[in-house]
Every structure is written in C-alpha cells, then in structure tokens.
PDB file of N, CA and C in Angstrom:
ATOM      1  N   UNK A   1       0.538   9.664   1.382  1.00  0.00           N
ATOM      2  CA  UNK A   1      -0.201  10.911   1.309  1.00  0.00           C
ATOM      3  C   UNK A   1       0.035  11.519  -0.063  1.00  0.00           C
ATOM      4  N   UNK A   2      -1.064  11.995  -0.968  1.00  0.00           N
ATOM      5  CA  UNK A   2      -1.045  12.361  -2.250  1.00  0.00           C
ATOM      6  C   UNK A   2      -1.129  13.822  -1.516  1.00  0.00           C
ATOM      7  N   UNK A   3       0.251  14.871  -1.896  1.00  0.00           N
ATOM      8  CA  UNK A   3       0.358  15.953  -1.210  1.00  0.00           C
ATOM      9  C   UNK A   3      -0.255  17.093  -2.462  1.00  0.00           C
ATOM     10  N   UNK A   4      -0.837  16.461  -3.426  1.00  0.00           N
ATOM     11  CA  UNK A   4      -1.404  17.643  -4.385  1.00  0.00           C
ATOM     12  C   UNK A   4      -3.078  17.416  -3.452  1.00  0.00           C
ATOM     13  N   UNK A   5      -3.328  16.551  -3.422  1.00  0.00           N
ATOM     14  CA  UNK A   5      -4.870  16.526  -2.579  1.00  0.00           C
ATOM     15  C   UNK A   5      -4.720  16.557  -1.024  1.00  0.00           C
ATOM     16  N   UNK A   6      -3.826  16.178  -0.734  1.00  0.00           N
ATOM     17  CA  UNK A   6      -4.234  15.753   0.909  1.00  0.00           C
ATOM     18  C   UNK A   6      -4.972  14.707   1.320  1.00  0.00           C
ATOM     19  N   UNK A   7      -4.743  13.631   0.390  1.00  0.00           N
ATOM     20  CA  UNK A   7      -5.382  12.723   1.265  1.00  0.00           C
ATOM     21  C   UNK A   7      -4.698  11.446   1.097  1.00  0.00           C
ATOM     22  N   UNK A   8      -4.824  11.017   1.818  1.00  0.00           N
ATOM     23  CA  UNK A   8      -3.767   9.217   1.785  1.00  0.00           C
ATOM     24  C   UNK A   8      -4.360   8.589   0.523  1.00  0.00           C
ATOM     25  N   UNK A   9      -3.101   7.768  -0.046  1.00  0.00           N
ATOM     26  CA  UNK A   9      -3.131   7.061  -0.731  1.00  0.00           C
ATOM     27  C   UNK A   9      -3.001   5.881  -0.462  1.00  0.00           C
ATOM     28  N   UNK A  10      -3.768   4.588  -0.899  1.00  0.00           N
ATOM     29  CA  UNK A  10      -4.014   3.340  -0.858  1.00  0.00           C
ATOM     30  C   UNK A  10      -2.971   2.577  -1.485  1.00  0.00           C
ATOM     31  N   UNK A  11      -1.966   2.121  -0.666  1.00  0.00           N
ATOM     32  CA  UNK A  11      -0.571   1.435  -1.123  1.00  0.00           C
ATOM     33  C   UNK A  11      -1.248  -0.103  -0.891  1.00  0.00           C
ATOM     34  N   UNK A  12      -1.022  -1.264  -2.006  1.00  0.00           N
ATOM     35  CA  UNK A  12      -1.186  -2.205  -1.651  1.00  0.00           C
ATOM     36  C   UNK A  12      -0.122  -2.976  -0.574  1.00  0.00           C
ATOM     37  N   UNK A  13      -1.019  -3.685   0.598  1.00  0.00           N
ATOM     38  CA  UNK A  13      -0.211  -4.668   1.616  1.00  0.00           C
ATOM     39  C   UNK A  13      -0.122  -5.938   1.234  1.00  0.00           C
ATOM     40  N   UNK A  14       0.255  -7.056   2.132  1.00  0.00           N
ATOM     41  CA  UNK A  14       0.940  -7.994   1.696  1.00  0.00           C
ATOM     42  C   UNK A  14      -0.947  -8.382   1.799  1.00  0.00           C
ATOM     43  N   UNK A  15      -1.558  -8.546   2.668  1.00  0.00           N
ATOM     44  CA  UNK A  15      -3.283  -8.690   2.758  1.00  0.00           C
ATOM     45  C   UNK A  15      -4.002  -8.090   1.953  1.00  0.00           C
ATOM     46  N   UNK A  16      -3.747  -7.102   0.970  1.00  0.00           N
ATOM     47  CA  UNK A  16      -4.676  -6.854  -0.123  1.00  0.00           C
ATOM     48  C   UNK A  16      -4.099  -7.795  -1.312  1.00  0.00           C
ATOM     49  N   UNK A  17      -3.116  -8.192  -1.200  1.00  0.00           N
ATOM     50  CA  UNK A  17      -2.270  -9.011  -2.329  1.00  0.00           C
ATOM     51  C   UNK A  17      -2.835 -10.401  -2.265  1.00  0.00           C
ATOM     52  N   UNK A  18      -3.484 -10.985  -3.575  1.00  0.00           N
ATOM     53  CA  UNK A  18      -4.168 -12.291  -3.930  1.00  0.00           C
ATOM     54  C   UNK A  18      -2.304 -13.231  -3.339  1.00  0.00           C
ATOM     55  N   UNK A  19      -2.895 -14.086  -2.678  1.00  0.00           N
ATOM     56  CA  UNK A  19      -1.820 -15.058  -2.248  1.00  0.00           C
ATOM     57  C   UNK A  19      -0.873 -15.534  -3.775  1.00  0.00           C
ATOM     58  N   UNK A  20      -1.487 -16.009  -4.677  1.00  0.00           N
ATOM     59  CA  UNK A  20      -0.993 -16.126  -6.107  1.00  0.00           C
ATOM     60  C   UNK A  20      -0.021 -15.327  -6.486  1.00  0.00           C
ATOM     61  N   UNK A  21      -0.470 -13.511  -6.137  1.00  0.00           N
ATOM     62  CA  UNK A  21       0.445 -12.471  -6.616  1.00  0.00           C
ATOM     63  C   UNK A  21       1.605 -12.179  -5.420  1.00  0.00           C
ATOM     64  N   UNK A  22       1.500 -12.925  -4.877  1.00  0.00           N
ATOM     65  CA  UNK A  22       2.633 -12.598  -3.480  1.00  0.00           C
ATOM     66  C   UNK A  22       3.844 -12.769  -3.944  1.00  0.00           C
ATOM     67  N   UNK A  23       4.735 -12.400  -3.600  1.00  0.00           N
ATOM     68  CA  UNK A  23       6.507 -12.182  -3.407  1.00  0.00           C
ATOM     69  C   UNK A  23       6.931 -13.257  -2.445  1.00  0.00           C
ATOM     70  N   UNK A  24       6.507 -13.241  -1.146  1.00  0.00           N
ATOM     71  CA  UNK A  24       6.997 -13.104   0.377  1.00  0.00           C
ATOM     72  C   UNK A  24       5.684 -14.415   0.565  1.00  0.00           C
ATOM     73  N   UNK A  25       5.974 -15.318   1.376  1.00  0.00           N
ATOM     74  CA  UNK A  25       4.921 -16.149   2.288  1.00  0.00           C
ATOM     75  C   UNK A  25       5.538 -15.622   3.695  1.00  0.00           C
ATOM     76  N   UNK A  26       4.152 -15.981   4.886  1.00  0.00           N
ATOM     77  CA  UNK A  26       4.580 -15.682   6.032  1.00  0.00           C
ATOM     78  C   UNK A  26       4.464 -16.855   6.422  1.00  0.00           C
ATOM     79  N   UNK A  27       4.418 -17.230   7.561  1.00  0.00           N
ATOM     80  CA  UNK A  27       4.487 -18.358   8.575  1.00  0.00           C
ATOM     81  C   UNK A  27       2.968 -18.916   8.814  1.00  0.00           C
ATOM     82  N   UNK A  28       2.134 -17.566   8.572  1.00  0.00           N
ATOM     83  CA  UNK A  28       0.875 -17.677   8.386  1.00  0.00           C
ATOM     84  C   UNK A  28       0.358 -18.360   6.762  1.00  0.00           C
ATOM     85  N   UNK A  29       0.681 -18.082   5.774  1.00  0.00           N
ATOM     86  CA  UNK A  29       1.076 -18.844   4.791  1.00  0.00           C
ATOM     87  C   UNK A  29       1.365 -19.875   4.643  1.00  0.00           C
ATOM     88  N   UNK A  30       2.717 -20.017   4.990  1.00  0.00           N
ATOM     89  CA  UNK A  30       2.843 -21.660   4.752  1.00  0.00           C
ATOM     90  C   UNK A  30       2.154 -22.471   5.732  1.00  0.00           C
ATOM     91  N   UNK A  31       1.307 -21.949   6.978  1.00  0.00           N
ATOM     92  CA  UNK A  31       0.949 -22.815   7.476  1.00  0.00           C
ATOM     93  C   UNK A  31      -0.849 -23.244   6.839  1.00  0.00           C
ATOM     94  N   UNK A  32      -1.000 -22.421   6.061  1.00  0.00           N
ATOM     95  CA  UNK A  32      -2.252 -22.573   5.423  1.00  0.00           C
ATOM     96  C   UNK A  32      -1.848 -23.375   4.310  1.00  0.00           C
ATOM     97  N   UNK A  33      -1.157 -23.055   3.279  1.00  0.00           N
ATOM     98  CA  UNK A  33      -0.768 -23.671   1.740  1.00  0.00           C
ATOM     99  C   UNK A  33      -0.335 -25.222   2.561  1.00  0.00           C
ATOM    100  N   UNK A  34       0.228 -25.372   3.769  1.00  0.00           N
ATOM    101  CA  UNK A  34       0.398 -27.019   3.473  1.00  0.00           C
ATOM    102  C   UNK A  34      -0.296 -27.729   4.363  1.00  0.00           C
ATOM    103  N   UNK A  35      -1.201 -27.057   5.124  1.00  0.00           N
ATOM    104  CA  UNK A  35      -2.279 -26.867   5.943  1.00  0.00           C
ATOM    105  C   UNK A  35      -1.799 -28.132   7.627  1.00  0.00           C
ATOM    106  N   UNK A  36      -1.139 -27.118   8.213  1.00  0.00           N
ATOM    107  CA  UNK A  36      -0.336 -27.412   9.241  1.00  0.00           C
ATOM    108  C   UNK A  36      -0.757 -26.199  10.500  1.00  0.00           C
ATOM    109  N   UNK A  37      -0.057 -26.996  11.474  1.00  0.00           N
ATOM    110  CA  UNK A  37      -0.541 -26.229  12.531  1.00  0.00           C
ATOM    111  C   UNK A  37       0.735 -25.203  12.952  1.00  0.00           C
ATOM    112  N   UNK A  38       0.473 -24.066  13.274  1.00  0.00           N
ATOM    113  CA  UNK A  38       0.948 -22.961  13.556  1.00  0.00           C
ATOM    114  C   UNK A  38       2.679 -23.176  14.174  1.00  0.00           C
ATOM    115  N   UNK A  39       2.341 -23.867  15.456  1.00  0.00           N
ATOM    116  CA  UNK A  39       3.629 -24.935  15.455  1.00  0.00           C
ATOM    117  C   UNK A  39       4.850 -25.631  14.535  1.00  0.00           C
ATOM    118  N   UNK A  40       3.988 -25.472  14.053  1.00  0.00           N
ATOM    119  CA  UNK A  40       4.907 -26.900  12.838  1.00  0.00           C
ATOM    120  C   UNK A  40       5.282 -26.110  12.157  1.00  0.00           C
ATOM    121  N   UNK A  41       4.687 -24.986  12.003  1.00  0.00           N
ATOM    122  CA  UNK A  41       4.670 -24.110  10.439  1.00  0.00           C
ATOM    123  C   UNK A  41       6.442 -23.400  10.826  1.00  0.00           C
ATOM    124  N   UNK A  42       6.322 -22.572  12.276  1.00  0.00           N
ATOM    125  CA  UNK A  42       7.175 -21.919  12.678  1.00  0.00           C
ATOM    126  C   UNK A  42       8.612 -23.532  12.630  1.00  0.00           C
ATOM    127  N   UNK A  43       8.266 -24.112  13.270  1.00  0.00           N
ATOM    128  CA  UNK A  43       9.201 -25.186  13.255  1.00  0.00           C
ATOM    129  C   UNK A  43       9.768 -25.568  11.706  1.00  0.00           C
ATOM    130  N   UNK A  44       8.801 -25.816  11.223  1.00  0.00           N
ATOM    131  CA  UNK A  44      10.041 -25.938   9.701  1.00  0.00           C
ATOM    132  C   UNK A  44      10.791 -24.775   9.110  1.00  0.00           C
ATOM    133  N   UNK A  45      10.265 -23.432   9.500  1.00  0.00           N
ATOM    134  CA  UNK A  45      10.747 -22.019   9.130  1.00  0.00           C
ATOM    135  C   UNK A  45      12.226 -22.301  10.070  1.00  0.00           C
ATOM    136  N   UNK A  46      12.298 -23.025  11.025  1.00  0.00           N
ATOM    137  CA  UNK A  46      13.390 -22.676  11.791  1.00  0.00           C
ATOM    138  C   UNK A  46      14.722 -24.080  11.178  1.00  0.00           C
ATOM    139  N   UNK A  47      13.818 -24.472  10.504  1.00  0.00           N
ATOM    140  CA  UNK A  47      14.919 -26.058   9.766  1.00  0.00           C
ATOM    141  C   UNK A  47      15.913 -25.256   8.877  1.00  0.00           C
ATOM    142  N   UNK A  48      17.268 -25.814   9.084  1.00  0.00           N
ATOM    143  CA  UNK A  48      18.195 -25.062   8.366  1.00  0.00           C
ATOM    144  C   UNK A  48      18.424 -25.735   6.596  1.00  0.00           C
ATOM    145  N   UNK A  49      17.410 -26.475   6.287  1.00  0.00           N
ATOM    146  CA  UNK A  49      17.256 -26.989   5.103  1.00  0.00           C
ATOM    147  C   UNK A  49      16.047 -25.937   4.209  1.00  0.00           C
ATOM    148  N   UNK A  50      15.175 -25.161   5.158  1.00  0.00           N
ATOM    149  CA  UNK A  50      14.235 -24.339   4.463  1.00  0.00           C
ATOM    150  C   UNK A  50      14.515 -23.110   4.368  1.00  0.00           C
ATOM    151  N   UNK A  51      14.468 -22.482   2.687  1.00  0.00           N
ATOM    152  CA  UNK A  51      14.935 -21.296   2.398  1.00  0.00           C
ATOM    153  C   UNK A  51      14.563 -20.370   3.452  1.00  0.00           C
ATOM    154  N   UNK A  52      14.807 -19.363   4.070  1.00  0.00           N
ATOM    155  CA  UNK A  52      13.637 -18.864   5.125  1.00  0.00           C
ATOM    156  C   UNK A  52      14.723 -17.823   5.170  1.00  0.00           C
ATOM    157  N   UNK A  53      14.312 -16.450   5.428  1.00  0.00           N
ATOM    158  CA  UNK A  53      15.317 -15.161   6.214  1.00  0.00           C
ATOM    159  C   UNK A  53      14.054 -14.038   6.871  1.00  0.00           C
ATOM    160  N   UNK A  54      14.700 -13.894   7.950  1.00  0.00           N
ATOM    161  CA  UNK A  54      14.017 -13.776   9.257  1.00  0.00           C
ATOM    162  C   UNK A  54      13.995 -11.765   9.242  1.00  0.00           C
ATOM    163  N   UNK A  55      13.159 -11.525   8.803  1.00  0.00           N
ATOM    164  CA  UNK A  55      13.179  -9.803   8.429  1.00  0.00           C
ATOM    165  C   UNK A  55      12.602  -9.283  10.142  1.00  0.00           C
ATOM    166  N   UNK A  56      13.290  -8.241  11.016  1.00  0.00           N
ATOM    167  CA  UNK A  56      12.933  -7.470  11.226  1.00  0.00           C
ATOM    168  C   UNK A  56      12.032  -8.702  12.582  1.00  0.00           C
ATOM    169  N   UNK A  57      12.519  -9.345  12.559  1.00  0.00           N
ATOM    170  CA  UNK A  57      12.080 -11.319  14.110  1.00  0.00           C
ATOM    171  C   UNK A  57      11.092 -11.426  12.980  1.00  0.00           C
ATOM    172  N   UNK A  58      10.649 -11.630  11.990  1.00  0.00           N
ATOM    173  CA  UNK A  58       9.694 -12.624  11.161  1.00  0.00           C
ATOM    174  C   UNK A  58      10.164 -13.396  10.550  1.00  0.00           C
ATOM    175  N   UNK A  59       9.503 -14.637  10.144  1.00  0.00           N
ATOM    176  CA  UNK A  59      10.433 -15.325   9.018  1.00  0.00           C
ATOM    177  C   UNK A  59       9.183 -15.112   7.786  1.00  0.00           C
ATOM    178  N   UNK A  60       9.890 -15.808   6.861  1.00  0.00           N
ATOM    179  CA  UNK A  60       9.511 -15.089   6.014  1.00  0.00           C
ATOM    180  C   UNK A  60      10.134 -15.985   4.907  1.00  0.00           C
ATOM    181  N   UNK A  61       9.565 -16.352   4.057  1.00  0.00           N
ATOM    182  CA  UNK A  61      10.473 -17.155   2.579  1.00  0.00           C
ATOM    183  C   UNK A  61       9.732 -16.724   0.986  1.00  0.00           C
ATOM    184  N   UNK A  62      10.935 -16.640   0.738  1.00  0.00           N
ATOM    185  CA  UNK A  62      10.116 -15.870  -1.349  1.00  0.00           C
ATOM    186  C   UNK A  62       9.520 -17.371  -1.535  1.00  0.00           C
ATOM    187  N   UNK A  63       8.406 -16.860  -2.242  1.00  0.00           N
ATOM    188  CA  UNK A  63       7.440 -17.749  -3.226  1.00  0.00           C
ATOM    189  C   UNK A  63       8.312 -18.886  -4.150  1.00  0.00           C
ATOM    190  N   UNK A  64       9.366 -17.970  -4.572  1.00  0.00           N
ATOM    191  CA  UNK A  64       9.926 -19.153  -5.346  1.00  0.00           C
ATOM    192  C   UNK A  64      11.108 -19.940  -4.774  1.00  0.00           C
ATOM    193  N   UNK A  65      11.311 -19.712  -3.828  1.00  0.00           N
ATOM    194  CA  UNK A  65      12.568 -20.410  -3.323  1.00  0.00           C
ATOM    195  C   UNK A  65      11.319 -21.800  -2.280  1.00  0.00           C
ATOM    196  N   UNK A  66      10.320 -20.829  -1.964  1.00  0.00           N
ATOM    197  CA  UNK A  66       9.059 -22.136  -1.198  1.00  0.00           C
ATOM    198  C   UNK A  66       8.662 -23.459  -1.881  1.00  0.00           C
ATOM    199  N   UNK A  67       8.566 -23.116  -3.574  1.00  0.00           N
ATOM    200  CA  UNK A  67       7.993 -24.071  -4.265  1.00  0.00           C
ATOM    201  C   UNK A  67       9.024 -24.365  -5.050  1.00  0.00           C
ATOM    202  N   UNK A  68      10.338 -24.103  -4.679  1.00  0.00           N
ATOM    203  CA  UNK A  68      11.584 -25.150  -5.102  1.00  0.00           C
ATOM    204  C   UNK A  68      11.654 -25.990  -3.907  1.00  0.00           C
ATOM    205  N   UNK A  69      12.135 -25.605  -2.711  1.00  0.00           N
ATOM    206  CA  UNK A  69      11.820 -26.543  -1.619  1.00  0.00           C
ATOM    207  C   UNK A  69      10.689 -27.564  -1.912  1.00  0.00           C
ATOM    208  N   UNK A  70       9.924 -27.079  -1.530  1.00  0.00           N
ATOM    209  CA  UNK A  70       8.710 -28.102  -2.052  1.00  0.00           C
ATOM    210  C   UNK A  70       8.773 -29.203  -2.859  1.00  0.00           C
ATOM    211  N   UNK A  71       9.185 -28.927  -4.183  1.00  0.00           N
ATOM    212  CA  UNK A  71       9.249 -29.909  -5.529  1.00  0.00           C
ATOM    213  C   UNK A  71      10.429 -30.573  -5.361  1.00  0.00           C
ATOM    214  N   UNK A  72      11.528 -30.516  -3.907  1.00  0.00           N
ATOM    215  CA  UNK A  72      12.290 -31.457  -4.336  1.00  0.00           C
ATOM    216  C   UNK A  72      11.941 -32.581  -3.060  1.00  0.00           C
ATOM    217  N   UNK A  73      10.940 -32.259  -2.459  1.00  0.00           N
ATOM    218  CA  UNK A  73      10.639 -33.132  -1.205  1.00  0.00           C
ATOM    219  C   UNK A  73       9.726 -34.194  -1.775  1.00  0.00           C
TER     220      UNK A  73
END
C-alpha cells in the first residue's frame, strides 16, 4: 500500500518474474525445465543428493545451486 495515495502497490511475484530472472525454482519449475512429470519432479526434490530446502512444506532450490547439480550429472 503506497500510504501517500492509498492505493496498492504492484510488488513483483515469483509469476510475474521471467523464469531467466528467477532466484528460487519450484517443483513446478523443475518439473517443466527438465520436462518431467509432477511425480518425479517432487521425487528428486526429496533425493538427498539435490540441493533443495523446503520453505514453509515447499521445496524449493536456488537457480544456481539447480544448474550446478545439473552440470555435474
């Protein structure tokens, strides 16, 4: 809320954010980028070899710790 106007302000979300400019992948993410099924996606989030920390019951892995994983597989 911009309290000199009164009216909400437009904070960018993780869904207005170009996937490119992201921080954070979700489960929904990686299951698109390695194009896997929803299943699988959550299942490797739960492998204790994949960077992953679980915010708040989500998992959740930084961009760059994803595409270090990645490049050494």
């Amino acid at each position: 809320m911009d309290y000199k106007t009164d009216r909400p302000v437009d904070r960018p979300t993780n869904k207005m954010v170009n996937k490119s400019e992201r921080l954070i992948y979700t489960v929904k993410d990686i299951q698109q980028l390695l194009n896997i099924s929803a299943k699988s996606a959550y299942r490797l989030m739960r492998q204790t070899d994949f960077p992953t920390i679980k915010v708040g019951g989500k998992y959740m892995v930084s961009k760059t710790a994803f595409h270090r994983w990645l490049d050494q597989q």
